[in-house]
N, C-alpha and C. Protein backbone atom coordinates (compact mmCIF):
# COMPACT_ATOMS: atom_id res chain seq x y z
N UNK A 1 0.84 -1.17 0.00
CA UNK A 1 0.00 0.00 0.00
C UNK A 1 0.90 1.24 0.00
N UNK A 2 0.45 2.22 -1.09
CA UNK A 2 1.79 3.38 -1.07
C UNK A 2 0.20 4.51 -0.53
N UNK A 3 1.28 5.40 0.36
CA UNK A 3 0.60 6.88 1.04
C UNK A 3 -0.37 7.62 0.36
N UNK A 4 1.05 8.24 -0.33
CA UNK A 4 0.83 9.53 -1.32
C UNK A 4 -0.50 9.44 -2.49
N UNK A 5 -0.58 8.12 -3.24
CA UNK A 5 -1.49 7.88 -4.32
C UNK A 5 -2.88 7.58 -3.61
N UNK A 6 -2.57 7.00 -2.61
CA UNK A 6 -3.49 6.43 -1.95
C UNK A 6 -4.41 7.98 -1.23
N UNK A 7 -4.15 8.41 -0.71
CA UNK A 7 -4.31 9.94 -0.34
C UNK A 7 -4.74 10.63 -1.54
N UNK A 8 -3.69 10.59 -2.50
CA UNK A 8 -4.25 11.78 -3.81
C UNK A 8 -5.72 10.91 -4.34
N UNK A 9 -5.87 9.99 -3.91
CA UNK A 9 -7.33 9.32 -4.80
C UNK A 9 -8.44 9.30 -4.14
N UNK A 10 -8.27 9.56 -3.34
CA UNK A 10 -9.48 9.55 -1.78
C UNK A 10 -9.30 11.57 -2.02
N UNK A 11 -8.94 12.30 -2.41
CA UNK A 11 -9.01 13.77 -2.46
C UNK A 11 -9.66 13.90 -3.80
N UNK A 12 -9.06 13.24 -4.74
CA UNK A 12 -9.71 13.48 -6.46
C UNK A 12 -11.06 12.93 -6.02
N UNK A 13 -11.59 11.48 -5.89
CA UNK A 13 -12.69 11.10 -5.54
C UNK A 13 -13.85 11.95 -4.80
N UNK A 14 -12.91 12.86 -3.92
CA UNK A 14 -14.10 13.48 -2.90
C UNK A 14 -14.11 15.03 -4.01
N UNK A 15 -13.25 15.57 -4.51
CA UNK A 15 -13.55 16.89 -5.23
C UNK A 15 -14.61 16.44 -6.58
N UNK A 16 -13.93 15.39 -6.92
CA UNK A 16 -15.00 15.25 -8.43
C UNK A 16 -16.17 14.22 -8.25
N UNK A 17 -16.47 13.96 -6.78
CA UNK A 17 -17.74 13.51 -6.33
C UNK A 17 -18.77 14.96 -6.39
N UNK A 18 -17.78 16.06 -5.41
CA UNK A 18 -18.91 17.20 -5.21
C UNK A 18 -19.16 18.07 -6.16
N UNK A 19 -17.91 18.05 -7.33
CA UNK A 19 -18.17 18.43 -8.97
C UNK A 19 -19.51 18.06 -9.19
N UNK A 20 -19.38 16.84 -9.51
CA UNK A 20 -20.29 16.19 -10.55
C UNK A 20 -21.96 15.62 -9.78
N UNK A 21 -21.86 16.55 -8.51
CA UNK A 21 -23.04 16.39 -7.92
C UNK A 21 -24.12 17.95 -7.91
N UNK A 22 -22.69 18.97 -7.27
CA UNK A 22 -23.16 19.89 -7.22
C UNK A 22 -22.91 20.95 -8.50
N UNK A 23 -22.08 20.75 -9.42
CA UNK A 23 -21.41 21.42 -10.14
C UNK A 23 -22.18 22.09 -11.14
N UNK A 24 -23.59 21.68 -11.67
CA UNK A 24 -24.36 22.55 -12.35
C UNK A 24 -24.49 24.22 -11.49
N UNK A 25 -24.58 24.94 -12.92
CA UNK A 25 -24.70 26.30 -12.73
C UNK A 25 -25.87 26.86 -13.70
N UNK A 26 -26.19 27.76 -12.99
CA UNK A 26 -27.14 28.82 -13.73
C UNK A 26 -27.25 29.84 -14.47
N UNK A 27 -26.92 30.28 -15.42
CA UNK A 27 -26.75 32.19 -15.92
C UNK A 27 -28.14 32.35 -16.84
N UNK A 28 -28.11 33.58 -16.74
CA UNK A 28 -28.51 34.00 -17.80
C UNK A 28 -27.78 34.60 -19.48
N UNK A 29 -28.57 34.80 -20.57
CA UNK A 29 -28.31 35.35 -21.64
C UNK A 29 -29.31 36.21 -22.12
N UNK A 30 -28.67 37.09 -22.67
CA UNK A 30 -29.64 37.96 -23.36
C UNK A 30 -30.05 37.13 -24.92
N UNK A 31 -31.08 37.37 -25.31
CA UNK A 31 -32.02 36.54 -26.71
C UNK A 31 -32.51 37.41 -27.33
N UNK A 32 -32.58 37.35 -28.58
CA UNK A 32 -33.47 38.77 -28.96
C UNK A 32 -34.58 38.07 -29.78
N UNK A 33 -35.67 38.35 -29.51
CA UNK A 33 -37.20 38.04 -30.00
C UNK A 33 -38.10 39.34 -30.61
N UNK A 34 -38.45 38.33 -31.72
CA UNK A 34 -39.20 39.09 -32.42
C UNK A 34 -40.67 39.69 -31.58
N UNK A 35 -41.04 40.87 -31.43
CA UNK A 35 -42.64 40.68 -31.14
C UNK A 35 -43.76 41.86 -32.43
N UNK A 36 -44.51 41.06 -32.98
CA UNK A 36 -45.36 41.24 -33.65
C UNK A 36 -46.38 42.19 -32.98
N UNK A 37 -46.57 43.35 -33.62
CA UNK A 37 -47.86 44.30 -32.61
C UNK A 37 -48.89 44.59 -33.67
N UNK A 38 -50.14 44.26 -33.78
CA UNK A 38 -51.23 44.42 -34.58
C UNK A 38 -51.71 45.70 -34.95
N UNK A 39 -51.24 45.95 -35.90
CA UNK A 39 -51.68 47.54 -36.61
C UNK A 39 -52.63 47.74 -36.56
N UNK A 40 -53.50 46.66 -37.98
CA UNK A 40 -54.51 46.85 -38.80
C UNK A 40 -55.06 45.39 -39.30
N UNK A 41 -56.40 45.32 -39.17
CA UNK A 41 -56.71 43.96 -39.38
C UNK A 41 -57.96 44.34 -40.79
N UNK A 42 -58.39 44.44 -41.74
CA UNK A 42 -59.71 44.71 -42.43
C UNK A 42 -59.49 44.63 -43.64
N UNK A 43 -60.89 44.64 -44.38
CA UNK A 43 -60.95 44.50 -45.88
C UNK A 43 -61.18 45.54 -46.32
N UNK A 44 -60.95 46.50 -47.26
CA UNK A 44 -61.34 47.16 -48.28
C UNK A 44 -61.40 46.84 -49.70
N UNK A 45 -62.29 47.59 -50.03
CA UNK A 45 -63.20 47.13 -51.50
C UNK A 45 -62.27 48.56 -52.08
N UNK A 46 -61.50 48.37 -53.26
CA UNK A 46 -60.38 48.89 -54.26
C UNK A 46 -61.48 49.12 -55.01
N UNK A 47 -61.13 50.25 -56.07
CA UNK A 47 -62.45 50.59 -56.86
C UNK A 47 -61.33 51.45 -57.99
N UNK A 48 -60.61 52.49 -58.10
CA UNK A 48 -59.42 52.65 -58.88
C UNK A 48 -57.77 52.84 -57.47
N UNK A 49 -57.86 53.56 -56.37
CA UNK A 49 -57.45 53.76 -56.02
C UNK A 49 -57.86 53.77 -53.98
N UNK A 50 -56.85 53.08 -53.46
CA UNK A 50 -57.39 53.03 -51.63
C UNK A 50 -56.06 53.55 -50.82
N UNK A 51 -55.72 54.30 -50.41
CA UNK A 51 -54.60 54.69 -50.04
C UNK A 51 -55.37 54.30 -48.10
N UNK A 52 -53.91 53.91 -47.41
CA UNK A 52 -54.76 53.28 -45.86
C UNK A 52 -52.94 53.89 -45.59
N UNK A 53 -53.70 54.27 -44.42
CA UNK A 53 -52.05 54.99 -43.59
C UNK A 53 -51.44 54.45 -42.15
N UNK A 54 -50.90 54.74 -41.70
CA UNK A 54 -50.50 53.41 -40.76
C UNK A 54 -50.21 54.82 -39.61
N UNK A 55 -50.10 53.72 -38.71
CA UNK A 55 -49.98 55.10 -37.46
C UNK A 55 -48.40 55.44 -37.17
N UNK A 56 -47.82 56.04 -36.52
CA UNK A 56 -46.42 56.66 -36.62
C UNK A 56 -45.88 55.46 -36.13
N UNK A 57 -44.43 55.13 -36.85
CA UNK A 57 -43.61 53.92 -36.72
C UNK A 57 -42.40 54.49 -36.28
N UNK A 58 -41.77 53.73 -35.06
CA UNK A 58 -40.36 53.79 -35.20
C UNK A 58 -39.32 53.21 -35.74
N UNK A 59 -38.42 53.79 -35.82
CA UNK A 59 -37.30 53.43 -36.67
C UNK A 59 -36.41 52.08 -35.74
N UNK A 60 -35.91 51.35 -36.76
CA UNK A 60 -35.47 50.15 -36.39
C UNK A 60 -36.77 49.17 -36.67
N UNK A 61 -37.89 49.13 -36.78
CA UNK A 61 -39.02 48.11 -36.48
C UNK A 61 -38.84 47.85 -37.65
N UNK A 62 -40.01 46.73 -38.22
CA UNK A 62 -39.98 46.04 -39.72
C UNK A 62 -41.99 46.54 -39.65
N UNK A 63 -42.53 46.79 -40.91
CA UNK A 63 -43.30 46.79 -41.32
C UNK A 63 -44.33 45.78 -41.83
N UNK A 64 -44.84 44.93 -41.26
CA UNK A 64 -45.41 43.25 -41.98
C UNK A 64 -46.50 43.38 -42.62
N UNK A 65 -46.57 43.39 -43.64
CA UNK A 65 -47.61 43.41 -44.71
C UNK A 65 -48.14 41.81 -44.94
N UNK A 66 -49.28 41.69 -44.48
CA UNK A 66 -49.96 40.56 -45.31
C UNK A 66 -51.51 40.99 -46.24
N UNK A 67 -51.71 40.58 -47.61
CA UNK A 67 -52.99 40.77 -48.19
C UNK A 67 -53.63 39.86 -49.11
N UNK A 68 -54.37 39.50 -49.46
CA UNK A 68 -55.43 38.58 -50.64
C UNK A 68 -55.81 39.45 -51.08
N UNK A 69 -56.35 39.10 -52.42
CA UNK A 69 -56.88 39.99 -53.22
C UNK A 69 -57.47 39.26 -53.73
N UNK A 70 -59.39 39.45 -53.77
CA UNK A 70 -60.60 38.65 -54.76
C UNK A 70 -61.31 39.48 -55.29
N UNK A 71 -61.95 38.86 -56.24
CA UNK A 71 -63.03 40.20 -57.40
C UNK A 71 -63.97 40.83 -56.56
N UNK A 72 -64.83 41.89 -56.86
CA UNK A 72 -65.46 41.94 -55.49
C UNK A 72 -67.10 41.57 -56.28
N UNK A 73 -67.72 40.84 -55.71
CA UNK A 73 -68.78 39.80 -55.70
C UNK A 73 -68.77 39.04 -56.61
N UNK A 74 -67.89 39.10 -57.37
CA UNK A 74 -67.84 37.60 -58.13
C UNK A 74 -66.58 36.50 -57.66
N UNK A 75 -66.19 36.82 -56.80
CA UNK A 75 -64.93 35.66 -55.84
C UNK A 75 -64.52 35.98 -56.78
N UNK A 76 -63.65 34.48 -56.82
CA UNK A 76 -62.06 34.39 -57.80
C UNK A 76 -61.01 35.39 -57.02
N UNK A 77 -60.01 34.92 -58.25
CA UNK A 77 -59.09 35.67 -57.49
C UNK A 77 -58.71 37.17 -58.45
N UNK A 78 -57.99 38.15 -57.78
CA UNK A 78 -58.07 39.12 -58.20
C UNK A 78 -56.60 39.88 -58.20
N UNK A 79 -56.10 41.17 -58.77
CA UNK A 79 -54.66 41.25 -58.57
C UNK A 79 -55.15 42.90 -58.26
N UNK A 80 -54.12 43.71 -57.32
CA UNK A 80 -53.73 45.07 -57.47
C UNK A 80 -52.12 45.09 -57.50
N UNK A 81 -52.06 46.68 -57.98
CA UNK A 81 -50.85 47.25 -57.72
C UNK A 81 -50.26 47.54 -56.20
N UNK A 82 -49.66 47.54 -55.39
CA UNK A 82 -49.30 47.97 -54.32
C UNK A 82 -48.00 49.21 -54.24
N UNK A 83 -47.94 49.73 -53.28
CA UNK A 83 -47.24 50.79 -53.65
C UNK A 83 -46.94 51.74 -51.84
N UNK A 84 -45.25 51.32 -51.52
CA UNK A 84 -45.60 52.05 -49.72
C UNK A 84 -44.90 52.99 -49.65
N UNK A 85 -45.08 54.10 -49.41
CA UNK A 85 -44.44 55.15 -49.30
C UNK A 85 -43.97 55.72 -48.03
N UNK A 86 -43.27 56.55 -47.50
CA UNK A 86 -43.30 56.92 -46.46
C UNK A 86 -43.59 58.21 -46.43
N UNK A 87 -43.68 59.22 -45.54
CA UNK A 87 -44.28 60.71 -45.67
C UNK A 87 -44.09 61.79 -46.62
N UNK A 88 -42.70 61.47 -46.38
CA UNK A 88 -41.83 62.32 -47.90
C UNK A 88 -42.28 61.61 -49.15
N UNK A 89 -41.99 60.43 -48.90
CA UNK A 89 -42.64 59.89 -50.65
C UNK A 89 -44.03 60.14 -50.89
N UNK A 90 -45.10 60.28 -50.10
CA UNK A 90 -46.18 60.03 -50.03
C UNK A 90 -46.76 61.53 -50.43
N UNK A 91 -46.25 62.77 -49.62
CA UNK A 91 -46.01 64.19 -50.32
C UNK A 91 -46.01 64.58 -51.77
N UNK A 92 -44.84 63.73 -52.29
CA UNK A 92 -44.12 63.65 -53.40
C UNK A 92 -45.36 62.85 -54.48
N UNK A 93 -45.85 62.02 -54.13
CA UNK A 93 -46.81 61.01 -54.94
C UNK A 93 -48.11 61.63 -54.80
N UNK A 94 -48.61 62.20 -53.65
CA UNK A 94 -50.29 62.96 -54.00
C UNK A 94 -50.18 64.30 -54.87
N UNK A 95 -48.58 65.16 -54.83
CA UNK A 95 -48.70 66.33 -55.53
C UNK A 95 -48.63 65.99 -57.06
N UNK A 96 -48.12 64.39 -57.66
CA UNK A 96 -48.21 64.33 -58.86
C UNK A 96 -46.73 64.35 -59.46
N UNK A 97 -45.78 64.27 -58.09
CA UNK A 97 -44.39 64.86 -59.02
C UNK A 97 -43.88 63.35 -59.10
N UNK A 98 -42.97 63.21 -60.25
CA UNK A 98 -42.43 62.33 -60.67
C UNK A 98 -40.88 61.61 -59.96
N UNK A 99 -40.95 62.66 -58.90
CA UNK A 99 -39.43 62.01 -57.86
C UNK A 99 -40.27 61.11 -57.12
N UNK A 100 -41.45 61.21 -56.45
CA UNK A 100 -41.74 60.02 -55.72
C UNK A 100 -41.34 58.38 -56.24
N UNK A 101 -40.90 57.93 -55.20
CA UNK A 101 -40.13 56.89 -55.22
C UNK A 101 -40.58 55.78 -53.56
N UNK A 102 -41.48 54.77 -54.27
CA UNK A 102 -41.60 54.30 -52.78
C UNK A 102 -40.63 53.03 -52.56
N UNK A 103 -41.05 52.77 -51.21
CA UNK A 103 -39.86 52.12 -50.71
C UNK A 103 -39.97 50.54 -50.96
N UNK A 104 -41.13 50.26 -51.03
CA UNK A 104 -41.51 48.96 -51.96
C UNK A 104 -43.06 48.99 -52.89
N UNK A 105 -42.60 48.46 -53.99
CA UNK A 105 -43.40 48.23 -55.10
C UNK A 105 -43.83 46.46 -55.60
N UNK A 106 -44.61 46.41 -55.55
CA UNK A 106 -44.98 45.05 -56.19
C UNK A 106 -46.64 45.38 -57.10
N UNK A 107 -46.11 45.10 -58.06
CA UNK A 107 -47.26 45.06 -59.47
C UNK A 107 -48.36 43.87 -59.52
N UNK A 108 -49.29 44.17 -59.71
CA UNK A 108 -50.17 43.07 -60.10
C UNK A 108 -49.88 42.04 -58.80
N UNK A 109 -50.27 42.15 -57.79
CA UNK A 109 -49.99 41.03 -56.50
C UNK A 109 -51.77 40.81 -56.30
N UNK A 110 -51.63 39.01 -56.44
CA UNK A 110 -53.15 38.60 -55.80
C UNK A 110 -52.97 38.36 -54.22
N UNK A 111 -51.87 37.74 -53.84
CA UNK A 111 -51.33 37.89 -52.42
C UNK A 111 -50.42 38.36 -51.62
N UNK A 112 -50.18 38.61 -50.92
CA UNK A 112 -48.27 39.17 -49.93
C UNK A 112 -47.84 38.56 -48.84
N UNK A 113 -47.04 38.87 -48.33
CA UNK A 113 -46.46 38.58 -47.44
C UNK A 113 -44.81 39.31 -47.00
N UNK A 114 -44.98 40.38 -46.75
CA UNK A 114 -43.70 40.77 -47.24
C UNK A 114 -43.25 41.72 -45.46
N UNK A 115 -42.07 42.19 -45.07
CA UNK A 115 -41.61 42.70 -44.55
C UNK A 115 -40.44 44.01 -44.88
N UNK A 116 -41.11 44.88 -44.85
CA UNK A 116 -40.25 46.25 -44.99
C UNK A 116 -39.56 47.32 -43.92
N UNK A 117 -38.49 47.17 -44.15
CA UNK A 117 -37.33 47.74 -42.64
C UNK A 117 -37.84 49.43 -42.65
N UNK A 118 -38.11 49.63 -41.48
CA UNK A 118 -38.51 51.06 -41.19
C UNK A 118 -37.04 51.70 -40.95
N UNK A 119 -36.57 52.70 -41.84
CA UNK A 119 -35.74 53.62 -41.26
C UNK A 119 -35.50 54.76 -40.65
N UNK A 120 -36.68 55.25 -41.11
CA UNK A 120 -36.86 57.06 -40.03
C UNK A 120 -38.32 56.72 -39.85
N UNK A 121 -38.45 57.41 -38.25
CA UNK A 121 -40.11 57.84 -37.81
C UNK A 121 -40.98 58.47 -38.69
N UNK A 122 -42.10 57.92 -38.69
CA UNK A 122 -43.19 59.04 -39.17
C UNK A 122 -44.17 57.90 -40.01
N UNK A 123 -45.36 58.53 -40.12
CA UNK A 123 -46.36 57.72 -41.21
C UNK A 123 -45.87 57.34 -42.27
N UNK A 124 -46.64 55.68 -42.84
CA UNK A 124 -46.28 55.02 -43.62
C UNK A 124 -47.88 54.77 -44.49
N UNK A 125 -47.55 54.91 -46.06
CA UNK A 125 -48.58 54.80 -46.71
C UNK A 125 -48.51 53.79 -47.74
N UNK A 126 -49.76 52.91 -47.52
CA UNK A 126 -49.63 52.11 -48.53
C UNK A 126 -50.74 52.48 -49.30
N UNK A 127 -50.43 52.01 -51.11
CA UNK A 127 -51.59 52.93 -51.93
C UNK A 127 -51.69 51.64 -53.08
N UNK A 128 -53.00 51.10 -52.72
CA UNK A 128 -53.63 49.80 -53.79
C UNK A 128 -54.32 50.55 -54.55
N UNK A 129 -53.62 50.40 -56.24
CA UNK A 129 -54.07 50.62 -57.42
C UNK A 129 -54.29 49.84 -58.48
N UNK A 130 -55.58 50.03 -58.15
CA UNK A 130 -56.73 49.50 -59.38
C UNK A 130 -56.98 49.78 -61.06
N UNK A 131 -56.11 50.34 -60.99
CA UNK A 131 -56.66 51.42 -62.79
C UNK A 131 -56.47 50.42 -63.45
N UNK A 132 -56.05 49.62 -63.27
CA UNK A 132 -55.73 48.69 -64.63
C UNK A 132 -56.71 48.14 -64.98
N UNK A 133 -57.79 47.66 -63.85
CA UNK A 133 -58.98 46.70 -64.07
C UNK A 133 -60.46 47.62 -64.12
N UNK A 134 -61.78 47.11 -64.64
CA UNK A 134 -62.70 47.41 -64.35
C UNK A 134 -63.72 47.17 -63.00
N UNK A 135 -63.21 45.74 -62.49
CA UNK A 135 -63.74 45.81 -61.82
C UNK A 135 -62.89 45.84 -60.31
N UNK A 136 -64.20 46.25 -59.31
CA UNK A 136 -63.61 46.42 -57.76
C UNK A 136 -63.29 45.38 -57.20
N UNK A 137 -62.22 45.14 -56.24
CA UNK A 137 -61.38 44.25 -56.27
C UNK A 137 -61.35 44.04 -54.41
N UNK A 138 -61.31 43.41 -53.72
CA UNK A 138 -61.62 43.48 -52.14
C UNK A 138 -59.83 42.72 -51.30
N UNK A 139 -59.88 43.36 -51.28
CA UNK A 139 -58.20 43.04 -50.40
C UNK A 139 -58.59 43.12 -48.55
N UNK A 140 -58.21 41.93 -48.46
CA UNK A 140 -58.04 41.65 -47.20
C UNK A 140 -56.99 41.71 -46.66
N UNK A 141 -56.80 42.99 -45.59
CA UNK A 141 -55.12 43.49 -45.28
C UNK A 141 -55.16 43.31 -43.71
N UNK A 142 -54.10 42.59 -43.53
CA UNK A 142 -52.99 42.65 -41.99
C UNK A 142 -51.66 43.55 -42.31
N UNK A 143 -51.88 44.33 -41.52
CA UNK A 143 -50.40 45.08 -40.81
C UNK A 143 -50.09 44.70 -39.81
N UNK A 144 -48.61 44.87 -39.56
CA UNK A 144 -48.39 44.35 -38.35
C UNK A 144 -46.66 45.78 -38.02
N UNK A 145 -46.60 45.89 -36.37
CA UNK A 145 -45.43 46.93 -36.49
C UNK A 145 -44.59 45.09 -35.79
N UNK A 146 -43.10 45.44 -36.50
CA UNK A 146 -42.16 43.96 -35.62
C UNK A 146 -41.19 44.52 -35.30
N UNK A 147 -41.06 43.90 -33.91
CA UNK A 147 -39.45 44.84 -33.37
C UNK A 147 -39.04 43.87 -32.64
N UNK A 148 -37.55 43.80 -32.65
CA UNK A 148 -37.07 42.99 -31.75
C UNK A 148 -36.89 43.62 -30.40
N UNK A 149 -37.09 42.44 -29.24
CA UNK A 149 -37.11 43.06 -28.62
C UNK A 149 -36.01 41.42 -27.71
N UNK A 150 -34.83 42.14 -26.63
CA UNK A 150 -34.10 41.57 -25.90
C UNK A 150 -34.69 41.08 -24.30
N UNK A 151 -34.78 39.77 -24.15
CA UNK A 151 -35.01 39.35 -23.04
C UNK A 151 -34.06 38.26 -23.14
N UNK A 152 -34.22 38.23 -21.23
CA UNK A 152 -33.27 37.08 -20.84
C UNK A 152 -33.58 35.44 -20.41
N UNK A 153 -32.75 35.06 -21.01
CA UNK A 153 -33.13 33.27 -21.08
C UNK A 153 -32.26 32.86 -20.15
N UNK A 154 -32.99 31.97 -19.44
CA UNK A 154 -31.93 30.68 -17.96
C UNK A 154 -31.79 30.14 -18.67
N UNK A 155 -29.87 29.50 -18.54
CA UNK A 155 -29.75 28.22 -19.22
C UNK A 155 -28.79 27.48 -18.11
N UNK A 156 -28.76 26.24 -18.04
CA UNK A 156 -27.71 25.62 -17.21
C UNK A 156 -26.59 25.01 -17.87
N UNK A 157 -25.48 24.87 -17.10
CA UNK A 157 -24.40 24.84 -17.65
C UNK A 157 -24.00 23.35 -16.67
N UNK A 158 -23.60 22.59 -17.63
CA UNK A 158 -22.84 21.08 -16.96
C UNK A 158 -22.11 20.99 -17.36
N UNK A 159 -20.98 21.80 -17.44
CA UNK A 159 -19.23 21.42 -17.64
C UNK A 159 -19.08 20.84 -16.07
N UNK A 160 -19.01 21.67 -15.30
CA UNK A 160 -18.02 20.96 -14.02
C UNK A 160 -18.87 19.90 -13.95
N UNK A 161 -20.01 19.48 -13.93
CA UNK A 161 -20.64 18.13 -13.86
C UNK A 161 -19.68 17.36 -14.54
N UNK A 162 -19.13 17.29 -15.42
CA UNK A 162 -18.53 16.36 -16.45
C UNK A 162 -16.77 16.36 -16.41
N UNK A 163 -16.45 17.32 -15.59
CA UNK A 163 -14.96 17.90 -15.04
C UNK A 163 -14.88 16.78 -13.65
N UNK A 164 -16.41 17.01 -13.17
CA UNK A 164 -15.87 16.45 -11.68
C UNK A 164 -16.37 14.47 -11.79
N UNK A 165 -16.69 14.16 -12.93
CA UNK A 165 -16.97 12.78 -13.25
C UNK A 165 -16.11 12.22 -13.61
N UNK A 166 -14.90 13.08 -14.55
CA UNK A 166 -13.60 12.99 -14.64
C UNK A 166 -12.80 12.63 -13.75
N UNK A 167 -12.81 13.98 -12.81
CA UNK A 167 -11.42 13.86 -11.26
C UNK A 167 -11.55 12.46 -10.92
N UNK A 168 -13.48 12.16 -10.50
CA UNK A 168 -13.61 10.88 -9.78
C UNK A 168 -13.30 9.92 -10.13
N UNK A 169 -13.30 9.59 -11.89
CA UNK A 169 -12.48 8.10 -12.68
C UNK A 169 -11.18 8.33 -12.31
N UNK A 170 -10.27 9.66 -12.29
CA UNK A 170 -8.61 9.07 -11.69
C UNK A 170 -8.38 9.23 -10.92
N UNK A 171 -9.58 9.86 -9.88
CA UNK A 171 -8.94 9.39 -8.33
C UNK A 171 -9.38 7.91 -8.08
N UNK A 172 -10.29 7.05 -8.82
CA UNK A 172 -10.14 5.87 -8.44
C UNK A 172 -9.30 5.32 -8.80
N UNK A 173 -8.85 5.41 -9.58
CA UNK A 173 -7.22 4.92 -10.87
C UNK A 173 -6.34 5.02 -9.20
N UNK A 174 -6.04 6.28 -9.51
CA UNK A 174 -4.94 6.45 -8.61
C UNK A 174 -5.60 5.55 -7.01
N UNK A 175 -6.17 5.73 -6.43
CA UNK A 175 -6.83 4.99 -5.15
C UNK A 175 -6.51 3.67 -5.88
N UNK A 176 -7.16 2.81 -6.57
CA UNK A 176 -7.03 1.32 -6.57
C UNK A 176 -5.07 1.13 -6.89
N UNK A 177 -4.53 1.97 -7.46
CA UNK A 177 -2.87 2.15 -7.45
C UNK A 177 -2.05 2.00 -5.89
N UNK A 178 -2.54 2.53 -5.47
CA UNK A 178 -2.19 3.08 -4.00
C UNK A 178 -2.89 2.22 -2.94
N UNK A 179 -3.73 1.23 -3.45
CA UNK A 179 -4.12 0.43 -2.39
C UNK A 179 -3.11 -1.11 -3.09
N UNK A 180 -3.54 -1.12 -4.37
CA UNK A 180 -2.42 -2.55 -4.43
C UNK A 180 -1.27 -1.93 -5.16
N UNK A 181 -0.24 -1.45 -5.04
CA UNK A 181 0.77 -0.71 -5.58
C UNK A 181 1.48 -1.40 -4.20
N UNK A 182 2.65 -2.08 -4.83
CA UNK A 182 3.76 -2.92 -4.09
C UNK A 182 4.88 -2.14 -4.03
N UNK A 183 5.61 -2.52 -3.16
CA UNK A 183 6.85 -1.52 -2.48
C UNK A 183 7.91 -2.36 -3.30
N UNK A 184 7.80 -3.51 -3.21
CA UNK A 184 9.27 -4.36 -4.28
C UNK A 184 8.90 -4.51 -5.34
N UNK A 185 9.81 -4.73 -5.82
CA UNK A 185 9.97 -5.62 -6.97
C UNK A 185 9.75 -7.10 -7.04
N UNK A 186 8.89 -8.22 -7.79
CA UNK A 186 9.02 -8.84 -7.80
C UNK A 186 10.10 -9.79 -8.45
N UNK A 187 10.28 -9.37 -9.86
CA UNK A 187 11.30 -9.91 -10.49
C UNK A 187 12.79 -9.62 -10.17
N UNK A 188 13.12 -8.77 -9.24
CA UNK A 188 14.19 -8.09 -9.02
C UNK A 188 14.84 -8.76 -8.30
């Protein structure tokens, strides 16, 4: 029986016993989540032109556009122009001048789904145009304002669990060493 090993394995055993018992930990992290806030939920009936305005947005948020578009009383399906401007563009587009420039365009859409990055505060206009067709056309529109927003998530952590499951396999190594670990030599 040798001391020293015998000792160091009965110490590894007892540290990476209370590792791998007590050794889970707790923190937090910051996560960043989306949250969806309900603008606008309704249908309007398109006839050449429906301009619908959104309430003041801040900057950084995303804009969520969802819409259908059907004939209006004969079903089926149906297409408009879409067209979103923001205040300055929207200025620029009712006076008739030709710099208006919106910030997304999609032609002839029977459905959407789209997300547009808000960059400066202020009203946002979207303007469904009909001229192309005769008949009135019924769009069923969701807005939505999306912002991320940071909260904190618990997570646990099992490293030293798995550090101190470790110590305890070579302090038994070393312990079963140190209990039959011979002082001579046999062949010697």
């Amino acid at each position: 029986m040798r001391a020293k090993p015998l000792l160091m394995g009965i110490i590894l055993i007892s540290v990476g016993l209370c590792l791998a018992v007590y050794g889970e930990r707790t923190y937090a992290i910051e996560v960043p989540r989306r949250e969806a806030e309900p603008l606008l939920g309704r249908e309007y009936v398109v006839g050449q032109k429906e301009v619908v305005e959104t309430r003041p947005l801040d900057p950084g948020t995303e804009l969520l556009v969802r819409f259908k578009v059907s004939v209006y009383m004969e079903g089926g399906r149906g297409d408009v122009n879409l067209a979103i401007y923001d205040e300055e563009g929207y200025r620029r587009y009712s006076e008739g001048g030709q710099q208006a420039r919106p910030l997304f365009e999609r032609p002839r859409a029977s459905e959407l789904n789209a997300s547009i990055p808000i960059s400066k505060a202020g009203r946002y206009y979207l303007i469904f145009d009909n001229s192309h067709s005769p008949l009135k056309k019924v769009v069923e529109l969701e807005l939505f304002n999306v912002r991320v927003v940071p909260y904190k998530e618990e997570r646990k952590g099992y490293e030293l669990n798995y550090a101190g499951a470790a110590l305890a396999i070579i302090g038994s190594v070393a312990l079963a060493y140190g209990i039959v670990g011979k002082t001579t030599i046999p062949w010697a």
